[in-house]
Protein backbone atom coordinates (compact mmCIF):
# COMPACT_ATOMS: atom_id res chain seq x y z
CA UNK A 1 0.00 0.00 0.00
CA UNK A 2 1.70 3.41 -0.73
CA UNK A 3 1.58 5.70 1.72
CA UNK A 4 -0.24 8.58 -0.42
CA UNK A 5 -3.70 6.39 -1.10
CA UNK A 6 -6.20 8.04 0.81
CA UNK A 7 -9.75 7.12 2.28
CA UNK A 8 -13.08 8.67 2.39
CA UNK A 9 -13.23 8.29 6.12
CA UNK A 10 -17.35 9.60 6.02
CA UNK A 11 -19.90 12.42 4.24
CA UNK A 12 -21.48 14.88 5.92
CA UNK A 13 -23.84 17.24 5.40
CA UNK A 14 -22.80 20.34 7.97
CA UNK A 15 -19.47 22.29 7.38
CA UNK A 16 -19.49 22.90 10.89
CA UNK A 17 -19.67 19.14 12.13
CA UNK A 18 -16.78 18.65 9.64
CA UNK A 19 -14.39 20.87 11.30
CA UNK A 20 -15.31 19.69 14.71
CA UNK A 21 -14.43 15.59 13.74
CA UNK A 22 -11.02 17.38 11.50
CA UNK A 23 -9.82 19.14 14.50
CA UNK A 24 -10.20 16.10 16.71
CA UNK A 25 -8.54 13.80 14.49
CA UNK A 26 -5.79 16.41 14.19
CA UNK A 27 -5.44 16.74 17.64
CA UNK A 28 -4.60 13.22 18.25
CA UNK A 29 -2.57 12.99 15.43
CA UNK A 30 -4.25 11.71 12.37
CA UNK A 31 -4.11 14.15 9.32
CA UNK A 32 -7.39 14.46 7.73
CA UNK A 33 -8.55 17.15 4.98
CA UNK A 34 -12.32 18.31 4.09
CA UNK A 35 -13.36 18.15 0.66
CA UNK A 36 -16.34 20.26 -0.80
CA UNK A 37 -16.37 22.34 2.31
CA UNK A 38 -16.35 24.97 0.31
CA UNK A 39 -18.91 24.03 -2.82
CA UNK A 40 -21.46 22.93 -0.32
CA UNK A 41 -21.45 26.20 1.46
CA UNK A 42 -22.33 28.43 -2.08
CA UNK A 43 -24.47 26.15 -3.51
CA UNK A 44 -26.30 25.10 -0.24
CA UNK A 45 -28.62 28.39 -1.11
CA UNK A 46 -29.79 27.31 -4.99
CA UNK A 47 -31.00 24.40 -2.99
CA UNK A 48 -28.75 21.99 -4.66
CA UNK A 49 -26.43 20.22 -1.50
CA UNK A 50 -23.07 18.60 -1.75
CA UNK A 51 -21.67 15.88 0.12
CA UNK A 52 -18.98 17.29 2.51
CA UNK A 53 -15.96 14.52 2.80
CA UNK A 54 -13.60 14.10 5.45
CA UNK A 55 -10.45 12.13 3.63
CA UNK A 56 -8.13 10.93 5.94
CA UNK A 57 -4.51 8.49 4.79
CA UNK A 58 -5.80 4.77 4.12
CA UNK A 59 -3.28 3.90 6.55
CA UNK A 60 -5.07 5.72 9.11
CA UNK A 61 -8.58 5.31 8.57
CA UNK A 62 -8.69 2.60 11.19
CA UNK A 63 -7.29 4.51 13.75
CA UNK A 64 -9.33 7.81 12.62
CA UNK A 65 -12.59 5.88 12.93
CA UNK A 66 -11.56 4.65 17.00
CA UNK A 67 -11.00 8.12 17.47
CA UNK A 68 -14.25 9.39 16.61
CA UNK A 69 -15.79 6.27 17.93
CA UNK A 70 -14.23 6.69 21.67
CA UNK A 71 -14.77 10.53 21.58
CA UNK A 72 -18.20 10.61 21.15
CA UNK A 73 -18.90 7.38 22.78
CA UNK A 74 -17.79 9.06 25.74
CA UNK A 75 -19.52 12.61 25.22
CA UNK A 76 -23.07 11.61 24.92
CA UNK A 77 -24.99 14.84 26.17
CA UNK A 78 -27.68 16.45 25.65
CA UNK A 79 -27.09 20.00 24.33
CA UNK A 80 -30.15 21.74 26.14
CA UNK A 81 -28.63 20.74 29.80
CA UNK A 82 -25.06 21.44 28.60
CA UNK A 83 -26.30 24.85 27.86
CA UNK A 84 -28.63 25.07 31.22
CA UNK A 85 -24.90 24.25 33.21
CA UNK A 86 -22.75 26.36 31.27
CA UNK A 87 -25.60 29.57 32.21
CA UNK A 88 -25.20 28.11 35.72
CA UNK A 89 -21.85 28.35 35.74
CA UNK A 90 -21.84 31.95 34.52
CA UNK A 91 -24.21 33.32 37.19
């Protein structure tokens, strides 16, 4: 396998969600790259959607996908009493 063959690791449909699962790949060490990030932002409003990919090195899809299976095995929360707490916490 040569080093350079790459992976479509998964599609998504939110920019935003992309950078979030990028950055934590990146942070524990596996280089990963959005494609269509871009296309799916302008075109998004004629109504016509693209499928955002994060691509990640074959040789590390494996280890990509534990990442982002451990990470949000781990975080399972709702968002409503996360915000509720972090309020709290202001106060």
């Amino acid at each position: 396998m040569k080093e350079s063959e790459f992976t479509i690791l998964m599609t998504l449909d939110s920019i935003e969600q992309a950078y979030i699962y990028q950055s934590l790949l990146e942070a524990n060490g596996v280089a990963c790259q959005i494609i269509n990030g871009t296309a799916q932002s302008v075109l998004r409003f004629n109504g016509i959607m693209w499928g955002i990919r994060l691509v990640v090195l074959t040789s590390q899809a494996e280890l990509a996908q534990k990442i982002l299976e451990s990470e949000f095995e781990s975080q399972e929360w709702d968002s409503t009493q996360d915000v509720d707490e972090f309020e709290n916490n202001i106060e």
